[in-house]
Protein backbone atom coordinates (compact mmCIF):
# COMPACT_ATOMS: atom_id res chain seq x y z
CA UNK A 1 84.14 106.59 128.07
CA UNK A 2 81.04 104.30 126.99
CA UNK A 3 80.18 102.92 123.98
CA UNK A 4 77.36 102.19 122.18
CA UNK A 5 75.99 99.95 119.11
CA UNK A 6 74.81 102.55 116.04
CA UNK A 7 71.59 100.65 116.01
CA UNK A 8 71.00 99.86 119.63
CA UNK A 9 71.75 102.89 122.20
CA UNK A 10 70.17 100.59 125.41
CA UNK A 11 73.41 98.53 126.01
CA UNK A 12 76.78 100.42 126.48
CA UNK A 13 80.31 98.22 126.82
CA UNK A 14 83.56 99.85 127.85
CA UNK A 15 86.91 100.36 125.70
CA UNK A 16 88.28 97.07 126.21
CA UNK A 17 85.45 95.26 125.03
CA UNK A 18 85.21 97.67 121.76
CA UNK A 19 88.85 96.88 120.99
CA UNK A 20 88.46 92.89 121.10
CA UNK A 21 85.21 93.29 118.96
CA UNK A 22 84.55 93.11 114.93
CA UNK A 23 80.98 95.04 115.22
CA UNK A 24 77.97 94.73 117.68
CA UNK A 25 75.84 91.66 118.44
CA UNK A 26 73.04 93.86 116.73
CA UNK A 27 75.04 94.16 113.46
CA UNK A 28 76.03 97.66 114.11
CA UNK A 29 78.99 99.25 114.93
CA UNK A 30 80.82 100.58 118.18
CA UNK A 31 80.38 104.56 118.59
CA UNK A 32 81.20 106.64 121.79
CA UNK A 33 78.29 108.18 123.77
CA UNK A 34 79.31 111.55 123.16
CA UNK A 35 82.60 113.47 121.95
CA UNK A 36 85.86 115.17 123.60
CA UNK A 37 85.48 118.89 123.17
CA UNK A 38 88.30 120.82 123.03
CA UNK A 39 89.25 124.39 123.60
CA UNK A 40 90.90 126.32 120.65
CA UNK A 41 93.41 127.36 123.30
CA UNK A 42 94.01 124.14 124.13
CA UNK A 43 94.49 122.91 121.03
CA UNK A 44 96.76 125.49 120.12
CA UNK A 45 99.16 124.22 123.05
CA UNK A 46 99.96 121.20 121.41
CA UNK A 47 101.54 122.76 118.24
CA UNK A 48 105.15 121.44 120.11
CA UNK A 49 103.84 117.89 120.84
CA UNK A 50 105.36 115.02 119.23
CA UNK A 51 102.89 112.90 116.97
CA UNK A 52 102.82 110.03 119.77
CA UNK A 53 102.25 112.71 122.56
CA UNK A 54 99.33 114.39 120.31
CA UNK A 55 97.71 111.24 119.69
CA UNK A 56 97.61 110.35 123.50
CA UNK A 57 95.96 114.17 123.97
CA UNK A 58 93.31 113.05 121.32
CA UNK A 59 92.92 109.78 122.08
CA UNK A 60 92.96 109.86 125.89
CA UNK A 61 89.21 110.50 126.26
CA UNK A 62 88.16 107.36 124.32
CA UNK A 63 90.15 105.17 126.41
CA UNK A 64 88.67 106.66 129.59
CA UNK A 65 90.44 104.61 132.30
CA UNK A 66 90.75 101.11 130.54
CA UNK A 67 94.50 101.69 130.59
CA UNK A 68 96.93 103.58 132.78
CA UNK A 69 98.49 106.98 131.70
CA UNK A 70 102.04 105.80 131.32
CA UNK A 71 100.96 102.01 129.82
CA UNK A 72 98.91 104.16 127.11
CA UNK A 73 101.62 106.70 126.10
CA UNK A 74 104.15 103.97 126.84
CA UNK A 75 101.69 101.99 123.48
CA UNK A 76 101.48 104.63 121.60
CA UNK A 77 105.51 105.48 121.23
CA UNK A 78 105.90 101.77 120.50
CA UNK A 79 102.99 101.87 117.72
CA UNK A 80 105.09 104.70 115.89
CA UNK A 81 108.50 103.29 116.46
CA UNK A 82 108.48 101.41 113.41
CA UNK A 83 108.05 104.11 111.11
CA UNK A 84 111.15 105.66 108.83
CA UNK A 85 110.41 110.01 109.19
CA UNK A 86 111.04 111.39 112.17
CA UNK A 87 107.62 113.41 112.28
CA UNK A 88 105.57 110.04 111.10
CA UNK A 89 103.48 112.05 108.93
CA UNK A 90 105.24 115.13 106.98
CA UNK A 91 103.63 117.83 105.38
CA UNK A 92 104.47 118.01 101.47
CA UNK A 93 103.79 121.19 99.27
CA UNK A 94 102.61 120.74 96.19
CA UNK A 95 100.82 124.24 95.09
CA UNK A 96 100.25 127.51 96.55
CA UNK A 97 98.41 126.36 99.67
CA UNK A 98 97.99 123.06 98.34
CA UNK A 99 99.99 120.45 100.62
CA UNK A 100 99.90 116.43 101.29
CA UNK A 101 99.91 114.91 104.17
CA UNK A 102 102.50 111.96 103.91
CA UNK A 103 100.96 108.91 105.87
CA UNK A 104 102.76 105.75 103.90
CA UNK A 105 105.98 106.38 106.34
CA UNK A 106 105.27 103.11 108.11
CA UNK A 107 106.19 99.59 107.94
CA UNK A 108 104.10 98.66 104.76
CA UNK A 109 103.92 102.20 103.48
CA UNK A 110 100.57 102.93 103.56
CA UNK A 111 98.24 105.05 106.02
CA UNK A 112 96.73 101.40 107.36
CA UNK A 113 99.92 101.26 109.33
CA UNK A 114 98.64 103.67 112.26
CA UNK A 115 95.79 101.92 113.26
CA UNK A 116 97.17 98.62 112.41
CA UNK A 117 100.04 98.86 114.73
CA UNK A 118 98.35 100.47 117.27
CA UNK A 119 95.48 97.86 117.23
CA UNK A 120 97.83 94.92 117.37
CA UNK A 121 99.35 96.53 120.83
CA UNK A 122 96.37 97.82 122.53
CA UNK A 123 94.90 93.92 121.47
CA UNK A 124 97.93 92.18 122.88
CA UNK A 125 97.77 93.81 125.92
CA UNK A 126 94.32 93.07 127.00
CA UNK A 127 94.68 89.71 125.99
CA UNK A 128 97.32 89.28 128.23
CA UNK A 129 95.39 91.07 130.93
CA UNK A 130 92.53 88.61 130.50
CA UNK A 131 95.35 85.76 129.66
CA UNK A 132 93.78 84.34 126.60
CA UNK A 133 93.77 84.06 122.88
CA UNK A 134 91.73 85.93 119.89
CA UNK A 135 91.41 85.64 116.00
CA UNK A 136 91.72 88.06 114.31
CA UNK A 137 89.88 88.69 110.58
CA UNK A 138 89.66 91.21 108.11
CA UNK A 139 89.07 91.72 104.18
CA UNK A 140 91.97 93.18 102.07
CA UNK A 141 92.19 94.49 98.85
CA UNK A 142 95.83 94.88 99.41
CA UNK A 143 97.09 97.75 102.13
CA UNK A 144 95.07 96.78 105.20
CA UNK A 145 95.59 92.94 105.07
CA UNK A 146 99.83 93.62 104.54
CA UNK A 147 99.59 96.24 107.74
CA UNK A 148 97.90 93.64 109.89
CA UNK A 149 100.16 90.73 108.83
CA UNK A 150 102.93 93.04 109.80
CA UNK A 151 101.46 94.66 113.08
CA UNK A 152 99.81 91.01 114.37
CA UNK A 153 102.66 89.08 113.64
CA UNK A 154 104.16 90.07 116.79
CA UNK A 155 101.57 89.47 118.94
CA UNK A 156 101.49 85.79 119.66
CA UNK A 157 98.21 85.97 121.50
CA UNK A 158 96.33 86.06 118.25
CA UNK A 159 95.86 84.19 115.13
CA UNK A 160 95.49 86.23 112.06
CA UNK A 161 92.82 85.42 108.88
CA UNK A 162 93.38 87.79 106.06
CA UNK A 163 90.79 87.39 103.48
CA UNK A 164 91.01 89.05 99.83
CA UNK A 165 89.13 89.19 96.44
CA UNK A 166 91.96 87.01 94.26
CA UNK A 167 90.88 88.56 91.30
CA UNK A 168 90.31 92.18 92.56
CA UNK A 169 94.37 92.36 94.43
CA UNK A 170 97.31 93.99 92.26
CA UNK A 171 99.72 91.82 91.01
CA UNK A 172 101.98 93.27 93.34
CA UNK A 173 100.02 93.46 96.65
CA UNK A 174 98.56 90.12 95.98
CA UNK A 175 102.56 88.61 95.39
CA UNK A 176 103.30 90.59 98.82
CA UNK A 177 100.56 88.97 100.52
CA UNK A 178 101.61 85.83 99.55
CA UNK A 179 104.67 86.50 100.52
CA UNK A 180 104.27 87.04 104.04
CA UNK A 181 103.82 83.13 104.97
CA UNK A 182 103.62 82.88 108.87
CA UNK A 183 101.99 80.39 111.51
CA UNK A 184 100.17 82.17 112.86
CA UNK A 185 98.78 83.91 109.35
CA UNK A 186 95.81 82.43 107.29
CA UNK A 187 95.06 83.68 104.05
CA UNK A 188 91.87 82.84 102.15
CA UNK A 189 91.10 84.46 98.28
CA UNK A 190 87.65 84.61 97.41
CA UNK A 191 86.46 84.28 93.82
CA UNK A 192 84.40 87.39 94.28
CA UNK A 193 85.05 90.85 94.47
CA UNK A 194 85.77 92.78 97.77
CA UNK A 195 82.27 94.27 98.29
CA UNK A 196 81.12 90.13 98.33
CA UNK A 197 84.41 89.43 100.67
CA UNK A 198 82.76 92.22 102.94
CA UNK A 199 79.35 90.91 102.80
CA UNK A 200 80.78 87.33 103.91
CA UNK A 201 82.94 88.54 106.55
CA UNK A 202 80.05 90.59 108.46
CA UNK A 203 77.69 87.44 108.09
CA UNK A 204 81.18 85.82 110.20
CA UNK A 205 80.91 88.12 112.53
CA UNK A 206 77.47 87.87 113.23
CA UNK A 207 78.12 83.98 113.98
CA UNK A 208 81.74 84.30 115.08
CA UNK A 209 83.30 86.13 118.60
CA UNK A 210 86.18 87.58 116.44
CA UNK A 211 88.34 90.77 116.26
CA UNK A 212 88.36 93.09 112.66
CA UNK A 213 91.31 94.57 111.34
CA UNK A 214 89.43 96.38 109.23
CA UNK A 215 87.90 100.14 109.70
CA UNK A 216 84.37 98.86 111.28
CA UNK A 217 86.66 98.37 114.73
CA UNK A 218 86.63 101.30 116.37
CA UNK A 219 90.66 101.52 116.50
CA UNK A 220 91.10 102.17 113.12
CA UNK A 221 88.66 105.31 113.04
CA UNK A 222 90.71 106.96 116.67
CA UNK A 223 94.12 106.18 114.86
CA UNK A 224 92.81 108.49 111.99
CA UNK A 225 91.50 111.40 114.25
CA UNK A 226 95.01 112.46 114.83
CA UNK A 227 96.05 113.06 110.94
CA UNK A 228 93.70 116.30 111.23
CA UNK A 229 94.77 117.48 114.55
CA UNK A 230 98.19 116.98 113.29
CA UNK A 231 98.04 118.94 109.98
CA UNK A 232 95.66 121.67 111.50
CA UNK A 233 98.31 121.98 114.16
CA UNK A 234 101.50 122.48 111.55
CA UNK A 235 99.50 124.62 108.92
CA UNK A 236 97.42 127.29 111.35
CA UNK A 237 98.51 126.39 114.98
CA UNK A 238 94.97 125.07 115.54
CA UNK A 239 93.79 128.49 114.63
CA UNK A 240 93.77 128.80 110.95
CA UNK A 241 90.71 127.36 109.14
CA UNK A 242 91.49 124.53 106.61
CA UNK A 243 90.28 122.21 104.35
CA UNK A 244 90.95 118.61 103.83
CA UNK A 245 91.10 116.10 100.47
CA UNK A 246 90.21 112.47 101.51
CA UNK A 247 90.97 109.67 98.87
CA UNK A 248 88.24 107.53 99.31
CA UNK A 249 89.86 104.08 99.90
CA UNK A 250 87.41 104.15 102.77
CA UNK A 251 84.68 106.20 104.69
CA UNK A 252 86.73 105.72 107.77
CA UNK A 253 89.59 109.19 107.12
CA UNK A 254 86.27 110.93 105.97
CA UNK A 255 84.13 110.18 109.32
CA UNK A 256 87.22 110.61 111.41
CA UNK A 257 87.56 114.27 109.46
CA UNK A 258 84.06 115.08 110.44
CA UNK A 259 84.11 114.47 113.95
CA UNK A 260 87.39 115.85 114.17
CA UNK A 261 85.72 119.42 113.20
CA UNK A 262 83.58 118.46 116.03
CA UNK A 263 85.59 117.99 118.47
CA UNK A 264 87.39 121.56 118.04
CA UNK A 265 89.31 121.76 114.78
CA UNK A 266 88.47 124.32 112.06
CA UNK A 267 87.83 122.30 109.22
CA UNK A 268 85.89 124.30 106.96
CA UNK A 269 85.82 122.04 104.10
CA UNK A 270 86.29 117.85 103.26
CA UNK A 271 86.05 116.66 99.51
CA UNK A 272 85.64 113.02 98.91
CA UNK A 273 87.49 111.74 96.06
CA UNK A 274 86.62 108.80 94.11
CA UNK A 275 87.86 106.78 91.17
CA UNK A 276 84.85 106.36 88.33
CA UNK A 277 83.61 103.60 91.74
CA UNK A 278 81.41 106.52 92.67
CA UNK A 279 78.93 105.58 95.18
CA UNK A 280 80.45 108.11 97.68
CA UNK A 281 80.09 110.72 95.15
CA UNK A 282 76.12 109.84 93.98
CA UNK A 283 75.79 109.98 97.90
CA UNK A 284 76.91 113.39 98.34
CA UNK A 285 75.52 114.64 95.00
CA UNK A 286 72.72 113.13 94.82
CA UNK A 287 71.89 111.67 97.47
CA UNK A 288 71.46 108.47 96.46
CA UNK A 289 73.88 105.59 98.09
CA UNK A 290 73.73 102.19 96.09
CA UNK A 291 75.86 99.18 95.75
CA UNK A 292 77.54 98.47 92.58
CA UNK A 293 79.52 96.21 90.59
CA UNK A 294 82.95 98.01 91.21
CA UNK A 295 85.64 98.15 88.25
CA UNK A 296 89.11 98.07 88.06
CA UNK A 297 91.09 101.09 88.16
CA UNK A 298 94.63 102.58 88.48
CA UNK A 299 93.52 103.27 92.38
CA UNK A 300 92.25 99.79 93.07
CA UNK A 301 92.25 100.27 96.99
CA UNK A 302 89.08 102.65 95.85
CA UNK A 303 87.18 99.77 93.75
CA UNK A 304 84.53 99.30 96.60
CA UNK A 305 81.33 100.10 97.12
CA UNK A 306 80.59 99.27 100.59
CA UNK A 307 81.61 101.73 103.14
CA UNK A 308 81.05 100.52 106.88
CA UNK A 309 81.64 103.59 108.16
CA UNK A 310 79.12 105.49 106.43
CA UNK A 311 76.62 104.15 108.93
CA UNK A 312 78.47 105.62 111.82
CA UNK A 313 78.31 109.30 109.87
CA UNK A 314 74.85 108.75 110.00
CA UNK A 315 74.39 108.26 113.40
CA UNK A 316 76.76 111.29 113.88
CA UNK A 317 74.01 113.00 111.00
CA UNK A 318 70.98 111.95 113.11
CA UNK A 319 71.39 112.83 116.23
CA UNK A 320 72.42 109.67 117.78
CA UNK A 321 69.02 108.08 116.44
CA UNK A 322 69.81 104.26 116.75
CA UNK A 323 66.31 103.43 115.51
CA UNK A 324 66.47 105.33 112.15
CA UNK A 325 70.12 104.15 111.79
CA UNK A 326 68.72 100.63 111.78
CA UNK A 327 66.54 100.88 109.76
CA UNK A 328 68.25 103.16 107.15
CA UNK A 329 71.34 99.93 107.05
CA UNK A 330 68.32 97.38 106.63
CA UNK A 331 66.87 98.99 103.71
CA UNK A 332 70.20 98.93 102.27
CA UNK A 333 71.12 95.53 103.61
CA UNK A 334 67.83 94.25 101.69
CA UNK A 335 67.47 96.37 98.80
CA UNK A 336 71.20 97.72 98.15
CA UNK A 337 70.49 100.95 98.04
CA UNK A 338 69.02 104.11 100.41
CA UNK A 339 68.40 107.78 100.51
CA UNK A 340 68.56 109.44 103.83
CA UNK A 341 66.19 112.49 104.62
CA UNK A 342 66.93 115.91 102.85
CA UNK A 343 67.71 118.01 106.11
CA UNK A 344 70.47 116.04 107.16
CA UNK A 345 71.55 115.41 103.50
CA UNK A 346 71.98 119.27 103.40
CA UNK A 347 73.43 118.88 106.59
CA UNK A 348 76.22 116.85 105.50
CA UNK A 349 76.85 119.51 102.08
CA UNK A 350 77.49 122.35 104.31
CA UNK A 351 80.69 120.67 104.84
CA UNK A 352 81.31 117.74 102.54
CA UNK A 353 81.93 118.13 98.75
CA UNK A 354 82.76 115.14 96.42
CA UNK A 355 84.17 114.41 92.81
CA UNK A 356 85.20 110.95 90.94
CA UNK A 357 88.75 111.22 88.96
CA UNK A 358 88.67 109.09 85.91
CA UNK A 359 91.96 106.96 85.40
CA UNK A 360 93.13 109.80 82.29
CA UNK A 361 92.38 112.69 84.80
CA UNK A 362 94.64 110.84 87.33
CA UNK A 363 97.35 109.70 85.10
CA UNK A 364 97.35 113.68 83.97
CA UNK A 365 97.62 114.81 87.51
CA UNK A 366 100.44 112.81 88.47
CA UNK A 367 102.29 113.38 85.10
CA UNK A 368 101.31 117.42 85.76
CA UNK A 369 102.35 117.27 88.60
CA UNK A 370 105.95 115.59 88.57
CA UNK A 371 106.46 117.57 85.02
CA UNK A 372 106.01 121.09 87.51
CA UNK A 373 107.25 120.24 91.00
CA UNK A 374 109.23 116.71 90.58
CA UNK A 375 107.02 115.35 93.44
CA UNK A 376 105.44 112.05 92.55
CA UNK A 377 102.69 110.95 94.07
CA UNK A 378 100.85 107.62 93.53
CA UNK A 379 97.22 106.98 91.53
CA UNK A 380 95.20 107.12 94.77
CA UNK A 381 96.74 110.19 96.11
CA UNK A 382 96.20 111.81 92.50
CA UNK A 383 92.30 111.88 92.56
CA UNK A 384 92.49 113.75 96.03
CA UNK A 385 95.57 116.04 94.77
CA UNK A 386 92.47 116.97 91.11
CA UNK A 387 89.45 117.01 93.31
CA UNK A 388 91.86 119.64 95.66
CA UNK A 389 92.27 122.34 93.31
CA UNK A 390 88.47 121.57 91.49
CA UNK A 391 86.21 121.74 94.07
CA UNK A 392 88.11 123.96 97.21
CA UNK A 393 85.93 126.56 98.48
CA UNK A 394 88.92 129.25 99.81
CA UNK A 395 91.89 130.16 98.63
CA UNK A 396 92.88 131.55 101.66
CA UNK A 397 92.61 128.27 103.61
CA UNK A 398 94.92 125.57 103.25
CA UNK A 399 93.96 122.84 101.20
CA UNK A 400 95.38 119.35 102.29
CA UNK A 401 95.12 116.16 100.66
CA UNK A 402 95.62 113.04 102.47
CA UNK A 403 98.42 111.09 100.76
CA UNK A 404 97.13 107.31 102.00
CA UNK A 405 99.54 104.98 99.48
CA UNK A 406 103.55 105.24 98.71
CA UNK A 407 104.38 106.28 95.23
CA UNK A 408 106.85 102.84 95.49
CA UNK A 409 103.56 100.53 95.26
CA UNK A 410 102.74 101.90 91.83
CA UNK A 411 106.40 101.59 90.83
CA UNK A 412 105.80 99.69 87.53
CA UNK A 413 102.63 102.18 86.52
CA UNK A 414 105.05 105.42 87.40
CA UNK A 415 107.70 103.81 85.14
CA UNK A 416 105.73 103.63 82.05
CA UNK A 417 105.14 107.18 82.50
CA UNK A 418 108.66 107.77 83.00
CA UNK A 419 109.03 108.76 86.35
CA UNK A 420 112.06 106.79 87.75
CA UNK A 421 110.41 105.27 91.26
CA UNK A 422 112.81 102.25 92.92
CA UNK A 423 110.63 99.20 93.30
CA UNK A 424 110.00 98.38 97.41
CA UNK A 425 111.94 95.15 97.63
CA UNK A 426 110.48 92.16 98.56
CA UNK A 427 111.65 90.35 102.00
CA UNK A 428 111.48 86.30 101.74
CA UNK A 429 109.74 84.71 104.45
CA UNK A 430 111.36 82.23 107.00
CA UNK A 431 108.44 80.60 106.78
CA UNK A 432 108.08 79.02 103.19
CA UNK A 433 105.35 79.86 100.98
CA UNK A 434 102.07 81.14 102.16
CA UNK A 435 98.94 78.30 102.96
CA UNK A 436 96.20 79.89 101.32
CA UNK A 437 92.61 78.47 101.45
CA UNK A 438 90.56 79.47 98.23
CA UNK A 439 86.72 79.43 98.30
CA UNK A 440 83.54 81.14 96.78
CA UNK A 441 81.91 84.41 98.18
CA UNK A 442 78.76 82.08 99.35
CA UNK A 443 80.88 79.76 101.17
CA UNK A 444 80.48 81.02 104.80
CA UNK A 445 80.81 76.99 105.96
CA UNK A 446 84.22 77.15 104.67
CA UNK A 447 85.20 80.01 106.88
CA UNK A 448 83.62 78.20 110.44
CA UNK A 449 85.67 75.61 109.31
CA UNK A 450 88.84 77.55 109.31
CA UNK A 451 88.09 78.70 113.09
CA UNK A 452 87.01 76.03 113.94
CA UNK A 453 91.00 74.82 113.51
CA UNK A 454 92.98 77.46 115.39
């Protein structure tokens, strides 16, 4: 398998290079030349697989022949090993063909934990191959920074710089992070918000030979293909249409939906939920995609506007176009905001629906929804759970929302409703408190400075 830049299709790199990589030299991002199709039939076969043998069926193709059969599968069963259910990601019922698909089984209990601790394995071992060293830098909001402490901290080959909005982290992520003091670790807060923390680590990256944790590396977005193949393959046997609820805490689960329904599976439907931080919603309603001044909310891993992904749905959109990709991400880049053209808008609707939960509408859902079934479910998961049952097109298909967060983060929240949740305790670190380097959103200098020292 090849890979390509979304805004320059004239220089391809292999898997290896795509997994030590943040984005392209060109400022785009890393996208396979073309898709794995597969066979109903064959799909169907894998309804006995375990969730590390599926994901080596799914994934195989994009790793092409970078790494040996049995040192792949051999990754994959460790990257799931540290997770507490047997299945890794269980199927909950919550309505008459209304379900949620558990993925906050892992180390840190949230969804970032599957490409997080695959990443940090399929990193380690080419950097061993090549015998040498990488950093490795991402922006957090909470979730994805604690999955990549965890996953990275066992892979002495890298250094890890985890960089958040100070203002824009719960109290309780934000007293995790800090928790999680290591040498190899390096936290910087930004007095910004994470859309700025985004902007500053892309400029890095267009200056700096670095590895992202975050969604823009390729990693993250394979990890995430196998959550459809694995629900289609429990609800329908690969055969039964169904529809899918994404909590938008990033475009990443939504793009990985899409081109999971091309790749074979019968997704007939995706809805996009956001918190009142609708820019994914004006998109798909109006489209019109601008970036805002996000709020905060009782889902603050959705308080973003920027979604790095959404450039590689449009490449996927137009055809592989790397020219009008570019220039649709540097009228956005420059002006903050972009429409794309109306046939491949329309495009996108005949599959993709969207609706933004205020914070009453999700405190009512998961209230509702504990009152009638005693299953809690956190904030995030609660504005996919609404915009489920709103906006589904069939009743006949099953309807499954993507449950991305543990109820145990929003412990204190569920308690003032009265919904008894044990608090996830808090491990000490061997290491003493955390060093953590605090600058302004402008302050790129700062950052060179940082690498400059590891």
């Amino acid at each position: 398998m090849r890979y390509v830049s979304t805004r320059n299709s004239a220089v391809q790199v292999d898997f290896e290079k795509v997994v030590l990589s943040a984005i392209a030299e060109d400022g785009g991002l890393f996208v396979p030349t073309e898709l794995p199709q597969f066979e109903p039939q064959d799909i169907a076969n894998w309804s006995t697989l375990s969730y590390d043998e599926l994901a080596y069926r799914v994934m195989r193709p994009f790793v092409g022949e970078a790494i040996p059969e049995d040192d792949f599968k051999r990754l994959l069963k460790e990257a799931g090993s540290q997770f507490s259910h047997r299945s890794l990601a269980p199927l909950h019922q919550v309505d008459r063909n209304e379900w949620v698909l558990e993925l906050f089984h892992g180390p840190t209990r949230s969804s970032k934990d599957f490409a997080a601790q695959l990443q940090a394995r399929l990193v380690q071992y080419f950097l061993r191959k090549r015998g040498r060293r990488a950093v490795v830098i991402g922006v957090t909001n909470g979730d994805t920074g604690l999955a990549a402490i965890e996953a990275f901290k066992h892979c002495d080959e890298t250094d890890v710089v985890v960089i958040y909005p100070e203002a824009g982290v719960p109290q309780d992520q934000l007293q995790d992070l800090q928790a999680t003091a290591h040498p190899r670790v390096h936290q910087v807060a930004v007095e910004g918000s994470f859309d700025e923390c985004q902007t500053l680590v892309t400029q890095l990256f267009r200056e700096h030979e670095a590895i992202s944790f975050n969604s823009s590396n390729w990693v993250s977005v394979m990890a995430q293909l196998v959550f459809y193949f694995h629900a289609v393959l429990q609800l329908g046997g690969g055969q039964r249409p169904i529809g899918f609820s994404v909590p938008a805490a990033s475009f990443a689960e939504v793009y990985a939906g899409y081109i999971a329904q091309k790749m074979g599976l019968p997704i007939t439907q995706m809805i996009v939920a956001t918190n009142q931080n609708d820019a994914l919603h004006q998109f798909f309603l109006k489209n019109h995609y601008s970036r805002l001044r996000a709020s905060k909310t009782l889902s603050p891993a959705m308080d973003l506007s920027i979604f790095s992904n959404l450039e590689r749905f449009l490449w996927e959109l137009y055809g592989h176009d790397d020219q009008a990709v570019s220039a649709l991400m540097h009228t956005f880049e420059t002006r903050g905001e972009m429409s794309i053209a109306n046939e491949f808008w329309l495009q996108a609707r005949m599959i993709i629906d969207s609706y933004a939960v205020s914070d009453e509408q999700t405190l009512e859902e998961i209230t509702s929804l504990y009152r009638d079934t005693g299953y809690v479910i956190d904030p995030h998961t609660a504005t996919g759970v609404l915009a489920a049952r709103l906006y589904r097109r069939s009743l006949v298909a099953p309807m499954v929302t993507l449950g991305e967060i543990s109820p145990i983060k929003s412990a204190v929240l569920l308690g003032e409703l009265g919904i008894p949740v044990a608090a996830q305790q808090r491990p000490m670190s061997a290491h003493g408190p955390a060093q953590i380097h605090r600058i302004q959103p402008d302050d790129l200098g700062a950052l060179h400075q940082l690498l400059g020292t590891l």
